[in-house]
Protein backbone atom coordinates (compact mmCIF):
# COMPACT_ATOMS: atom_id res chain seq x y z
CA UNK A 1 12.62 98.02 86.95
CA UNK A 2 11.40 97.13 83.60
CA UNK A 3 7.64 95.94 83.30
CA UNK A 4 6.76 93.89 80.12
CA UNK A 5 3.13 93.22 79.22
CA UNK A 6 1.48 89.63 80.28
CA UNK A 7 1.91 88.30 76.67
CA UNK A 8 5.30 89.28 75.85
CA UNK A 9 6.28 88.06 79.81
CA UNK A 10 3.98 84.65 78.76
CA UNK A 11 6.30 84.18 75.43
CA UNK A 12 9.23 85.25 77.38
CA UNK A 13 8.71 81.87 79.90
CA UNK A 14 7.63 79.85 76.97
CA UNK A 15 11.19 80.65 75.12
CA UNK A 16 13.32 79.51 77.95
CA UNK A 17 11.36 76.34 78.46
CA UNK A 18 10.95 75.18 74.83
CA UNK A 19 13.06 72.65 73.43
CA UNK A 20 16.64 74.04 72.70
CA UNK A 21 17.10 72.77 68.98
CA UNK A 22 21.36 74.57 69.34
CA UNK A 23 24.56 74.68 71.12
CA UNK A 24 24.50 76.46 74.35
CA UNK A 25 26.60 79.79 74.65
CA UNK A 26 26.96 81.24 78.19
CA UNK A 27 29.53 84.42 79.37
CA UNK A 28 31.28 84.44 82.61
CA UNK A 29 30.12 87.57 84.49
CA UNK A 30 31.75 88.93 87.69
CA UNK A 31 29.04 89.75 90.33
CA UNK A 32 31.67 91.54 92.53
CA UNK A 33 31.22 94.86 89.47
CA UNK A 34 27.56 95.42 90.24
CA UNK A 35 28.16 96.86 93.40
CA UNK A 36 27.09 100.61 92.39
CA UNK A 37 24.90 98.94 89.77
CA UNK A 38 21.46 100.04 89.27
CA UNK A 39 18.56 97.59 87.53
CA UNK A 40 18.93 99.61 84.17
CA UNK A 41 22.63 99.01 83.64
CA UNK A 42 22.46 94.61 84.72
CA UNK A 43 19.23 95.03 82.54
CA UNK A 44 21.46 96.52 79.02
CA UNK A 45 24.29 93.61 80.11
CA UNK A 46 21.59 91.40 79.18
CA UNK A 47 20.28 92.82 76.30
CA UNK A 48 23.32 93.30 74.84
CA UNK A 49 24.33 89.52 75.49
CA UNK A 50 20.82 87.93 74.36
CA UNK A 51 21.34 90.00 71.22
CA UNK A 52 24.37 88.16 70.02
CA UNK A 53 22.92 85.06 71.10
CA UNK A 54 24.30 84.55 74.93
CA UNK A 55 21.60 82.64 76.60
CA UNK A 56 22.88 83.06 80.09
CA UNK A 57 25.21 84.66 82.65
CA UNK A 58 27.62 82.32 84.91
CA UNK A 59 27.64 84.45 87.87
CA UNK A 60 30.95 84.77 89.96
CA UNK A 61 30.26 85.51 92.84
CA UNK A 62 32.63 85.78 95.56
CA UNK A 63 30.75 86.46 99.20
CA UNK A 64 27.70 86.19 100.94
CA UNK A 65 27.34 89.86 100.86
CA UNK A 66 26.22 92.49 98.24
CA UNK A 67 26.82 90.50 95.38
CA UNK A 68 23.57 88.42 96.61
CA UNK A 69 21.88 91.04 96.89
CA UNK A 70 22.71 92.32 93.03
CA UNK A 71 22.24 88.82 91.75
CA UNK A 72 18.35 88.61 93.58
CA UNK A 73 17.64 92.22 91.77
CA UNK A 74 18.74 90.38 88.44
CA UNK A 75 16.37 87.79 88.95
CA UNK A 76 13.09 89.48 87.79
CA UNK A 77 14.69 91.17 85.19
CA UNK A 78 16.22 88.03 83.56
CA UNK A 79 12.89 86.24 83.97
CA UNK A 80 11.04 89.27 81.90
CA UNK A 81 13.97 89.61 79.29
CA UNK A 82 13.99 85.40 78.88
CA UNK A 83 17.65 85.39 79.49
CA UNK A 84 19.03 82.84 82.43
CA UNK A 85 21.37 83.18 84.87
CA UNK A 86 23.28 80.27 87.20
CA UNK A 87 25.53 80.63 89.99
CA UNK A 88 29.82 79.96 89.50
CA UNK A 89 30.48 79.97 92.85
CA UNK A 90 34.62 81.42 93.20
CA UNK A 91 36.33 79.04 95.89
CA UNK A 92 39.13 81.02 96.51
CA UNK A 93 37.28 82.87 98.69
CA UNK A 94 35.80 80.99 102.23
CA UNK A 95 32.22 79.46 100.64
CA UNK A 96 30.37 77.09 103.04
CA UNK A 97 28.21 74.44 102.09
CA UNK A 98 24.81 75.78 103.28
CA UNK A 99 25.80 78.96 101.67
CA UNK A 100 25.77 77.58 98.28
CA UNK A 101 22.93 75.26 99.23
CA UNK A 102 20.46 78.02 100.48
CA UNK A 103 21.25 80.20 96.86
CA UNK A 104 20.74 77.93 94.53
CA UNK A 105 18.24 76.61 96.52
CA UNK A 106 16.39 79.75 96.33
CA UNK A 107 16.10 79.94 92.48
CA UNK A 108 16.41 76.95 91.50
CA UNK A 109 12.19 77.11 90.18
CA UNK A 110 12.70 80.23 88.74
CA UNK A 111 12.53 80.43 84.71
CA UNK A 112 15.34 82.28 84.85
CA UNK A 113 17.55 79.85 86.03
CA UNK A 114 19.65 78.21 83.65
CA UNK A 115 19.60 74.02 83.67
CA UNK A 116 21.17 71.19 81.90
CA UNK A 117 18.28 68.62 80.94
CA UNK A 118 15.68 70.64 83.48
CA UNK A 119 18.17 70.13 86.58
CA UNK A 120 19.84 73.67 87.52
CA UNK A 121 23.78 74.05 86.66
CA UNK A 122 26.03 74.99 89.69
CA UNK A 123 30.01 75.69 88.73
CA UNK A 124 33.03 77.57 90.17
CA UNK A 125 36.13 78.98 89.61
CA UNK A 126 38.14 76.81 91.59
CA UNK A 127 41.53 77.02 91.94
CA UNK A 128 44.55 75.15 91.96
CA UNK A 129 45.19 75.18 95.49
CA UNK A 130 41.20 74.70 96.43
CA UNK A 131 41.31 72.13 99.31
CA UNK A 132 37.67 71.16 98.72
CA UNK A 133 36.58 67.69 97.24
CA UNK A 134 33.55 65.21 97.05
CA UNK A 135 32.70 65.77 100.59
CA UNK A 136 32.22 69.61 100.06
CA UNK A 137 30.69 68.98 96.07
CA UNK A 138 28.98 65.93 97.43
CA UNK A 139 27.55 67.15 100.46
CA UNK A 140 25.74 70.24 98.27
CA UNK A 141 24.10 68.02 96.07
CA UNK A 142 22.91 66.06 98.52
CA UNK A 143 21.69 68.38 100.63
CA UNK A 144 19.80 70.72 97.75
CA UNK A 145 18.26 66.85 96.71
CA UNK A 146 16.93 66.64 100.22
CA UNK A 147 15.27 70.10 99.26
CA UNK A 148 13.98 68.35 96.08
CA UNK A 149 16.32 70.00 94.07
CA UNK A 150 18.21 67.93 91.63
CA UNK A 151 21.21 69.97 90.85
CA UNK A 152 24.16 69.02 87.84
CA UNK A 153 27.89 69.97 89.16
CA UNK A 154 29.97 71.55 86.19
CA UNK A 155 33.00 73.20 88.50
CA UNK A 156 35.97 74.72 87.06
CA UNK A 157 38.71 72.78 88.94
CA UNK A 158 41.37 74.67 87.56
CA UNK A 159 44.31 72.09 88.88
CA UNK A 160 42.90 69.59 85.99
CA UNK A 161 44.59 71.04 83.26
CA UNK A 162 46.86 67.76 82.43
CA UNK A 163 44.77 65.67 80.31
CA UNK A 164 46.15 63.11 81.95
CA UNK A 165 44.49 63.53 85.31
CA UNK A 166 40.53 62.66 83.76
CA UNK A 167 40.85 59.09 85.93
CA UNK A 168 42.01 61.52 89.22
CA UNK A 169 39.37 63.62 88.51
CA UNK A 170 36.79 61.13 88.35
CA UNK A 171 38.13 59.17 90.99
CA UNK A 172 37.84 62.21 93.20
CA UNK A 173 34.64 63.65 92.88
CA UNK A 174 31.60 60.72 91.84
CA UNK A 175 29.64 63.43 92.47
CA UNK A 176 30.43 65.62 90.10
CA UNK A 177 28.84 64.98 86.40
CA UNK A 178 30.00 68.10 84.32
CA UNK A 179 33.17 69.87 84.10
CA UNK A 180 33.99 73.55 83.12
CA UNK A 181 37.39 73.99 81.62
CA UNK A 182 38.09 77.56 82.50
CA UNK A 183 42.08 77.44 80.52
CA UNK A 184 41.33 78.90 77.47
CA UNK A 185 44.64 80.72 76.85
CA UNK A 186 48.27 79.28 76.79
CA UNK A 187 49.85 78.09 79.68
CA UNK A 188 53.25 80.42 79.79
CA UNK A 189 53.94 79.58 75.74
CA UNK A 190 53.85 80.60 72.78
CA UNK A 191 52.04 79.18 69.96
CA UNK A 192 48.39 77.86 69.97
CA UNK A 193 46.61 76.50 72.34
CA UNK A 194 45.52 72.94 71.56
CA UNK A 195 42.63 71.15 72.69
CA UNK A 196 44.31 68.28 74.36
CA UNK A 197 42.31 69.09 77.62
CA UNK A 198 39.34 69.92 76.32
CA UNK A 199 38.69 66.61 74.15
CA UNK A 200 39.81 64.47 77.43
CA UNK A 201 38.00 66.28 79.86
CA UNK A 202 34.63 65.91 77.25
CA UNK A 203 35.33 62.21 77.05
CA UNK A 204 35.51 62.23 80.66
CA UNK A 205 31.90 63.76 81.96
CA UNK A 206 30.83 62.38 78.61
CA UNK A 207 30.43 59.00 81.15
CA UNK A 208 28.74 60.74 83.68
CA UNK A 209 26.13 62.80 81.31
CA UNK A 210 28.13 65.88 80.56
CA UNK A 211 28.12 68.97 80.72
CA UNK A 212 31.31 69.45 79.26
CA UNK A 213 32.01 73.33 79.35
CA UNK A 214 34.63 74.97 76.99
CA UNK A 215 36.04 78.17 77.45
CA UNK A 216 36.56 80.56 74.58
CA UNK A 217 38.37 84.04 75.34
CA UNK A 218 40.00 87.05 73.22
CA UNK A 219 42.44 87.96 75.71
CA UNK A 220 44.41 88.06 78.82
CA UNK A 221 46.47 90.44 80.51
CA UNK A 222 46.88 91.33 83.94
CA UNK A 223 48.95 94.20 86.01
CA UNK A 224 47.46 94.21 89.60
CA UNK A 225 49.39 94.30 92.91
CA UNK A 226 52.85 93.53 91.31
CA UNK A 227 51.10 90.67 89.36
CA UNK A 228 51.65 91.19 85.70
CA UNK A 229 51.40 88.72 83.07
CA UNK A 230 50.26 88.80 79.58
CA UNK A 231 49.30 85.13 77.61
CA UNK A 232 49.50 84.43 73.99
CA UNK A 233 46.37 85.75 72.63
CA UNK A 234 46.93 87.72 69.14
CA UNK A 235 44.89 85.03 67.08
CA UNK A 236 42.69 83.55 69.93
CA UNK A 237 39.66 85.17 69.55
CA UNK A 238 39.42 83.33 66.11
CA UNK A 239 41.08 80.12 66.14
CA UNK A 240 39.85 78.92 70.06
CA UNK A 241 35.82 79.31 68.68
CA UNK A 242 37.16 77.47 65.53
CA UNK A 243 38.56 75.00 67.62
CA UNK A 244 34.82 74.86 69.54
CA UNK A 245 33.16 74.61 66.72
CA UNK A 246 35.06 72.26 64.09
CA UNK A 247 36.86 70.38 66.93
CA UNK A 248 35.79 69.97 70.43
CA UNK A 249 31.87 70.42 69.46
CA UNK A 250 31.22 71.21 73.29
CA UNK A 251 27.62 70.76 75.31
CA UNK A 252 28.09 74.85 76.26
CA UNK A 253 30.73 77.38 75.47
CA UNK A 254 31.47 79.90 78.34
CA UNK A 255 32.86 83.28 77.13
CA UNK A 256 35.31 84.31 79.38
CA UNK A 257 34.30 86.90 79.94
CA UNK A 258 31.93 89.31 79.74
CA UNK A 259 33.37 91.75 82.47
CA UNK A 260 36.43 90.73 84.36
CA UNK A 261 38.14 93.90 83.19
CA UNK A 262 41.07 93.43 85.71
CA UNK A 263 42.18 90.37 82.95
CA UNK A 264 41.42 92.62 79.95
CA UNK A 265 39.74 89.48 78.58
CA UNK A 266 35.68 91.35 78.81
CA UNK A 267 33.59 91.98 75.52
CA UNK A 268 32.13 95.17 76.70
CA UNK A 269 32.32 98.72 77.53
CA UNK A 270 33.82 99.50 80.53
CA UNK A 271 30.66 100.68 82.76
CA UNK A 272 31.31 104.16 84.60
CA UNK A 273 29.64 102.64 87.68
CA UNK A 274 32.55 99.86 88.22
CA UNK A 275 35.33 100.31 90.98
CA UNK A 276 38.07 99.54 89.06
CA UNK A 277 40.26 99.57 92.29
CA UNK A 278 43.56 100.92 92.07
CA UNK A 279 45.74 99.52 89.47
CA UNK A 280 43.22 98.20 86.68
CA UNK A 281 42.18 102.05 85.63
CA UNK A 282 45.78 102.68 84.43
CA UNK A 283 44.80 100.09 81.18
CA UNK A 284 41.00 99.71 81.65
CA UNK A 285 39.96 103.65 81.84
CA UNK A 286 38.60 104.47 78.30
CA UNK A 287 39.39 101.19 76.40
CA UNK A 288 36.08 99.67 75.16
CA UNK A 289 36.25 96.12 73.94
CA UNK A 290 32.38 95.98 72.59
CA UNK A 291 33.50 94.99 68.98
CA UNK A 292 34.79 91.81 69.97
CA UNK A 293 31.10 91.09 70.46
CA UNK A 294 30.89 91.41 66.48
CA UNK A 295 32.96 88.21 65.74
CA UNK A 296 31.17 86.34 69.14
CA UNK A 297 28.28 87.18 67.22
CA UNK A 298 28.93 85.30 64.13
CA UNK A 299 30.84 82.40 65.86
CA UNK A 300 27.76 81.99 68.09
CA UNK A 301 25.23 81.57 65.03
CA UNK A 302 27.72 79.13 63.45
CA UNK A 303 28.17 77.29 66.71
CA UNK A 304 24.28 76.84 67.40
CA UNK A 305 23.50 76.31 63.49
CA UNK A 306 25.34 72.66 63.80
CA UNK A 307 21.68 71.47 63.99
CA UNK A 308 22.36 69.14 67.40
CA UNK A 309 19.24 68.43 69.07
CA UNK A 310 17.92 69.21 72.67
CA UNK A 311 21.17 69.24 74.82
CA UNK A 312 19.93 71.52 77.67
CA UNK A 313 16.33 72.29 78.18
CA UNK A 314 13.82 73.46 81.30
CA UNK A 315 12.29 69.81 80.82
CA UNK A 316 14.39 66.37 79.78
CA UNK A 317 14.16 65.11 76.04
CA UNK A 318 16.95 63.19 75.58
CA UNK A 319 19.88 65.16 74.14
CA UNK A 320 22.42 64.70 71.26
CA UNK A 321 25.49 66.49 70.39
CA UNK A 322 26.39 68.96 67.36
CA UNK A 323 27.25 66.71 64.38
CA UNK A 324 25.57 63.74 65.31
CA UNK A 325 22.26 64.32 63.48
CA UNK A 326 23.03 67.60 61.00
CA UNK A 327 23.14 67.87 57.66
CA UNK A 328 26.26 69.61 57.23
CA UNK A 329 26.99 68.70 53.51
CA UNK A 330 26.31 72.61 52.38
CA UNK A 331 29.53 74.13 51.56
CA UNK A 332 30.24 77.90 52.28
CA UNK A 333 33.69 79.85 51.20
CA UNK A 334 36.30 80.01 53.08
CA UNK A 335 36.68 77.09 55.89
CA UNK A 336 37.96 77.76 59.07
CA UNK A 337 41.24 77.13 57.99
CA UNK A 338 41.59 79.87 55.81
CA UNK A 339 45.65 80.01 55.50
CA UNK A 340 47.03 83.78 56.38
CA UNK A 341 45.97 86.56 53.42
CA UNK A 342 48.39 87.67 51.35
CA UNK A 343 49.89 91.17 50.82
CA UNK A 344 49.47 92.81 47.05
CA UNK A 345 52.05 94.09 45.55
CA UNK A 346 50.92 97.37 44.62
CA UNK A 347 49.47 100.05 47.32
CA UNK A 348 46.01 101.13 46.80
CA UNK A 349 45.37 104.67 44.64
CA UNK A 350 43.36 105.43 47.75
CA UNK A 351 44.17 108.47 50.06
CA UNK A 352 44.91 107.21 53.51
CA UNK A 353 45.62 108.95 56.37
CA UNK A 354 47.69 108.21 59.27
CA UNK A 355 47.41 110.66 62.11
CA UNK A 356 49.61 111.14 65.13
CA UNK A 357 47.84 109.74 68.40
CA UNK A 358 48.10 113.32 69.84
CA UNK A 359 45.88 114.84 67.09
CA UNK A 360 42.27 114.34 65.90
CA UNK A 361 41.89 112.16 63.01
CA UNK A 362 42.09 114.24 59.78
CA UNK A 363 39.79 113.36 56.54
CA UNK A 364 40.91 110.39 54.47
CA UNK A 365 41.67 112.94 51.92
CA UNK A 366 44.61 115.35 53.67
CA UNK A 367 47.44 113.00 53.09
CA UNK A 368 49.41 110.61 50.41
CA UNK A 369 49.31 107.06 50.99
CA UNK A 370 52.61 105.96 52.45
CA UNK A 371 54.37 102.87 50.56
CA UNK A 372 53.65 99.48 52.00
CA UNK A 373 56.85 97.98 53.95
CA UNK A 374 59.00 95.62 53.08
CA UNK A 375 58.10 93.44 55.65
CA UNK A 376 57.36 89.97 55.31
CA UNK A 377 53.79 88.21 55.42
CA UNK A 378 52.97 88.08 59.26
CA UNK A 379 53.08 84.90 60.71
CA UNK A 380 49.93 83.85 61.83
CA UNK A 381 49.98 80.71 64.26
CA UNK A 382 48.81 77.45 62.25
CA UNK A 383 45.15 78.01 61.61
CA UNK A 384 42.63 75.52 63.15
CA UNK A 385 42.28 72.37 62.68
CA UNK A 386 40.56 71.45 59.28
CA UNK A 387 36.89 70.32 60.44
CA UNK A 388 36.02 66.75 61.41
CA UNK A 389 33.55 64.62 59.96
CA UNK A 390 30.01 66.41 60.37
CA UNK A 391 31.46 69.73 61.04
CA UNK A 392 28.84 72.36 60.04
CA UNK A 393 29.95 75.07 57.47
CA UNK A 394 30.52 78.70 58.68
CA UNK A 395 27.46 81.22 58.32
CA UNK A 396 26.80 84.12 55.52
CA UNK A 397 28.39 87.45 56.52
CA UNK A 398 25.87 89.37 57.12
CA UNK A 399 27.98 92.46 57.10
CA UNK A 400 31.51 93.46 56.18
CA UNK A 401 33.86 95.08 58.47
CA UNK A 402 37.09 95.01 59.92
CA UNK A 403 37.55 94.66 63.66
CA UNK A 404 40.57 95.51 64.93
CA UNK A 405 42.90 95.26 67.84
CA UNK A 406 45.84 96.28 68.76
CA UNK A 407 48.26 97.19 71.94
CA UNK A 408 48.88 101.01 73.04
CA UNK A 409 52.66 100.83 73.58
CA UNK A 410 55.53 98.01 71.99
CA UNK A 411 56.08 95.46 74.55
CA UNK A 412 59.85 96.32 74.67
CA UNK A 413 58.67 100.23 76.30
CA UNK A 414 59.99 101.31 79.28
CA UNK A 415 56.99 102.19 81.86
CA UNK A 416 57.19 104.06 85.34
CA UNK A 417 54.43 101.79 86.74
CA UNK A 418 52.92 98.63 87.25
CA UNK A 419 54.98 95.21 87.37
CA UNK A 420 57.18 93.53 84.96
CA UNK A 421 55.01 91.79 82.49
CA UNK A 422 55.91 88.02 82.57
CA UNK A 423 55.31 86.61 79.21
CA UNK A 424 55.55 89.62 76.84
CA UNK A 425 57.97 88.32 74.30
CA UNK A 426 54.66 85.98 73.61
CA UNK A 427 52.49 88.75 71.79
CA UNK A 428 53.81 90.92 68.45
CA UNK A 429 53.98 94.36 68.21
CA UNK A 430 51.56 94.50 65.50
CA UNK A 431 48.23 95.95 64.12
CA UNK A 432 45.84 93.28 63.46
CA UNK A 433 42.71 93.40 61.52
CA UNK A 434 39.78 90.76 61.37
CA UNK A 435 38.61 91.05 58.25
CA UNK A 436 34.61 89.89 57.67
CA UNK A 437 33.97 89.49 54.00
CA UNK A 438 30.57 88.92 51.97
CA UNK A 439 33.17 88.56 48.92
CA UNK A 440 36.80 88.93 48.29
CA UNK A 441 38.47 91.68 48.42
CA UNK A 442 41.81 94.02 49.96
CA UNK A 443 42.01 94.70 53.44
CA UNK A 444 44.56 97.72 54.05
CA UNK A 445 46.53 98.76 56.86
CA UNK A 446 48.41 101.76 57.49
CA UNK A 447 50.31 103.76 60.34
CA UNK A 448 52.99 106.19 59.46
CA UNK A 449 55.50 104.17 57.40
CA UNK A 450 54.27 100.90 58.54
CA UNK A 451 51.30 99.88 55.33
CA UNK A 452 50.26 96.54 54.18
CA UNK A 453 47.45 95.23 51.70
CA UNK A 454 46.34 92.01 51.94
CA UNK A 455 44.24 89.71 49.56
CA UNK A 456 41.35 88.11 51.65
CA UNK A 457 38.69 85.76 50.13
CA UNK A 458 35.25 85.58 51.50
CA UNK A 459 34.48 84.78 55.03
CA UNK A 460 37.02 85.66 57.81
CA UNK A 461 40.31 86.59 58.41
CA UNK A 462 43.03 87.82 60.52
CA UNK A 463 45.73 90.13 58.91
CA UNK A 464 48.49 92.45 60.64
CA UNK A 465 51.13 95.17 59.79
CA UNK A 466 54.11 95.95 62.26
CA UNK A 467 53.71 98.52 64.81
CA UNK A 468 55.33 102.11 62.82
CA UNK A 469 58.35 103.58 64.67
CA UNK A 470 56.52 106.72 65.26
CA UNK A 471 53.43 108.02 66.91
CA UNK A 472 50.36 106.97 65.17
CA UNK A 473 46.84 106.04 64.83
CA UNK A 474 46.16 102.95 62.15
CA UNK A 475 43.95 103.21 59.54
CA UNK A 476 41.93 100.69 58.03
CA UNK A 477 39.74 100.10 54.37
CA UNK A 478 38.41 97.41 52.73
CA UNK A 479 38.53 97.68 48.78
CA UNK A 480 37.34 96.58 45.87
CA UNK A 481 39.03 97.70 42.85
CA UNK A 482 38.68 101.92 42.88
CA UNK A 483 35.98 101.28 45.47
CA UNK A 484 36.40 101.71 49.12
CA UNK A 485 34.56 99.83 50.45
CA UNK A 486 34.39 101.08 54.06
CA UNK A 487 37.26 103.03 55.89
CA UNK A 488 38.03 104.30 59.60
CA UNK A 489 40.70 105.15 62.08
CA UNK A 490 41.39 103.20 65.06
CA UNK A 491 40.30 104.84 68.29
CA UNK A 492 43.60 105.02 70.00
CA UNK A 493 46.80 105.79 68.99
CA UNK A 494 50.44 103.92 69.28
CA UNK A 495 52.43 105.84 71.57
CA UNK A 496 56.48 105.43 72.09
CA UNK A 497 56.56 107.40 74.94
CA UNK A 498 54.38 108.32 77.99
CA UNK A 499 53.56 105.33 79.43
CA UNK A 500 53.05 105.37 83.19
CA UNK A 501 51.86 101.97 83.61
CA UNK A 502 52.97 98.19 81.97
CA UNK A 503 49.75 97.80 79.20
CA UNK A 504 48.63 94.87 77.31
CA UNK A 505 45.46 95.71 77.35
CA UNK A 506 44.16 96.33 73.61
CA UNK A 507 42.60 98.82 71.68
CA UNK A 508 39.63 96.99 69.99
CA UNK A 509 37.29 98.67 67.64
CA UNK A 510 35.06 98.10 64.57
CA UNK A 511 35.24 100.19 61.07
């Protein structure tokens, strides 16, 4: 247990009851991982959310059974840290009313617990075959009001994709005021996701009061049980929080997620602790996805620097949305619509190296820099919409890097385990680097024969290479001029051969 003195506890309570004055950014967390978890390893989840600006944890919690237990231990902690927590209740598992009722019930006073205008937030993961409706919603809201506890529902009712269905849905459940769109990835395409569902589902609760929740996620990928599907997600982790911020302009943004590592779609390190089960370890084991926090980061500050006013506080103000009342006339290079880099001409005089995956990385120095390849400019999916009226401009970087990610194996690779992966014509076999820029200058990619250089102004960008046709390890630098700028190896290799179970999952890592 952590113990914090009585002032910095006092200004810890004071912090999560002042009035908000940004956006709201939450992450999906999966309760059923804690079960080996002790109170210092929930209490560094935390930390290491607050400190990109996460407010909160959505819970998932699937039983009445040791995940209650975890979730009471991370209480106190959250309440001496000032981070929040609130409960997403996962209906796919046998949840009864009074269940539900008696948890949130139990916190519901706590400063910890997250709340929408001062009245505590209850969702789900719901899914499409969920028989529950407005008796089962209804009857919990009712029942934690005869409690005097005036609870907002914000479910994820995951069978209101179609933006057509807003009248069904609120036809169906009066109860129900928010709504959390959990699809934040293509449904079985190609392409972009658009935010068709999440600007009708926002008009939608917008009637009842909101909240309207928006997912944002960098991934997903999944080989468990003979399951095995793999969504469109090379340029997600930008564009979707582009489309938050400059588009939708949602009450909260749920990251999704912070630990599910069984969807490959967390933003941490994979915690020692965790029962992976059976399958998940073949692509989980040893891949770390903790510098996909370093773009959340930025996107967060830019999301909560739109300068909306009190949207979700521990006590009622009124509330207005981002854009409404912000003075976003200040300009900063580039927009969010930066259009794809492109490559130079001429390879850097720079030393790269490109080691095989089998041997540790040498010194930039030990080896000629291979010749870029001929291949063309890589297509990156249209960029995101340019930003409505009132749009806020994006933030300073603060520093440059590159964070990259990129997949193990080609998708075309024949493996001895795991299922067929549905969708994997959808993703490219390619190296991509997110370039984050104080000024211009050229991003670099190599592995074995596979090179590219790429122009990029200020700001942020995404900008790939083809997988090589060898064994290798890319190798990135940003330069200016002679200068380089910063340089580093990825941390796993690209294999051709050896793989013993279908992966998706990606290498993601920060130079």
């Amino acid at each position: 247990m952590i113990y914090l003195s009585r002032s910095a506890s006092l200004l810890a309570l004071l912090s999560t009851a002042r009035l908000a004055t940004a956006q709201s950014v939450i992450a999906h967390y999966m309760a059923q991982q804690l079960y080996d978890y002790k109170e210092a390893d929930i209490t560094k989840d935390m930390q290491d959310a607050k400190a990109i600006g996460i407010e909160a944890f959505a819970m998932n919690i699937a039983a009445m059974d040791y995940e209650v237990d975890k979730i009471k231990m991370a209480y106190p902690i959250a309440e001496q840290l000032g981070f929040q927590l609130l409960y997403s209740f996962d209906t796919s598992y046998d949840w009864q009313a009074g269940d539900i009722v008696s948890l949130v019930a139990a916190t519901a006073n706590s400063s910890a617990t997250y709340k929408w205008n001062g009245r505590p937030v209850i969702s789900s993961f719901s899914p499409s075959g969920d028989p529950r409706g407005e008796d089962f919603w209804g009857g919990i809201k009712k029942a934690l009001a005869d409690q005097g506890v005036d609870a907002v529902l914000a479910p994820g009712l995951i069978k209101f994709r179609d933006p057509a269905k807003t009248q069904e849905f609120l036809d169906s459940f009066p109860s129900v005021e928010g709504f959390f769109n959990w699809w934040s990835w293509p449904e079985d395409k190609p392409g972009n996701l658009t935010t068709d569902t999440d600007l009708a589902y926002k008009a939608a609760v917008a009637t009842r009061g909101g909240p309207y929740i928006m997912a944002v996620s960098p991934w997903q990928f999944k080989n468990i049980n003979g399951e095995a599907w793999v969504e469109s997600s090379d340029y997600i982790w930008k564009y979707r929080w582009e489309q938050a911020i400059n588009e939708v302009k949602p009450d909260i943004i749920e990251i999704v997620t912070w630990n599910d590592y069984g969807e490959s779609h967390y933003i941490t390190d994979v915690n020692p602790v965790v029962n992976l089960g059976t399958d998940a370890p073949h692509y989980v084991t040893g891949v770390d996805h903790s510098a996909w926090q370093i773009p959340a980061k930025y996107y967060i500050k830019w999301f909560k620097s739109c300068g909306a006013a009190a949207t979700r506080r521990a006590r009622g103000f009124g509330k207005k949305r981002c854009g409404q009342n912000c003075d976003c006339s200040a300009t900063l290079a580039p927009p969010a619509s930066t259009p794809p880099a492109k490559p130079l001409p001429v390879p850097s005089s720079e030393p790269a190296p490109v080691p095989s995956s089998e041997e540790p990385a040498p010194s930039p120095t030990e080896a000629p820099l291979p010749e870029p390849t001929s291949a063309p400019v890589p297509s990156e999916p249209a960029p995101a919409p340019t930003p409505a009226p009132g749009s806020c401009a994006a933030p300073a970087i603060e520093e440059e890097t590159i964070v990259y990610w990129y997949r193990q194996f080609p998708k075309d690779i024949e493996c001895s385990g795991g299922g067929e992966v549905r969708n994997k014509d959808f993703v490219a076999d390619e190296i991509f680097a997110y370039a984050m820029l104080k000024e211009p200058a050229t991003i670099r990619i190599d592995a074995g024969a596979s090179s590219g250089e790429f122009a990029v102004a200020a700001g942020t960008a995404i900008v790939s290479i083809p997988f090589p046709d060898t064994d290798e390890t890319p190798f990135f630098q940003i330069l200016r001029g002679e200068e380089v700028v910063k340089s580093g190896h990825g941390n796993m290799g690209i294999r051709h051969s050896g793989c013993d179970w279908g992966n998706f999952n990606p290498a993601v890592g920060s130079i």
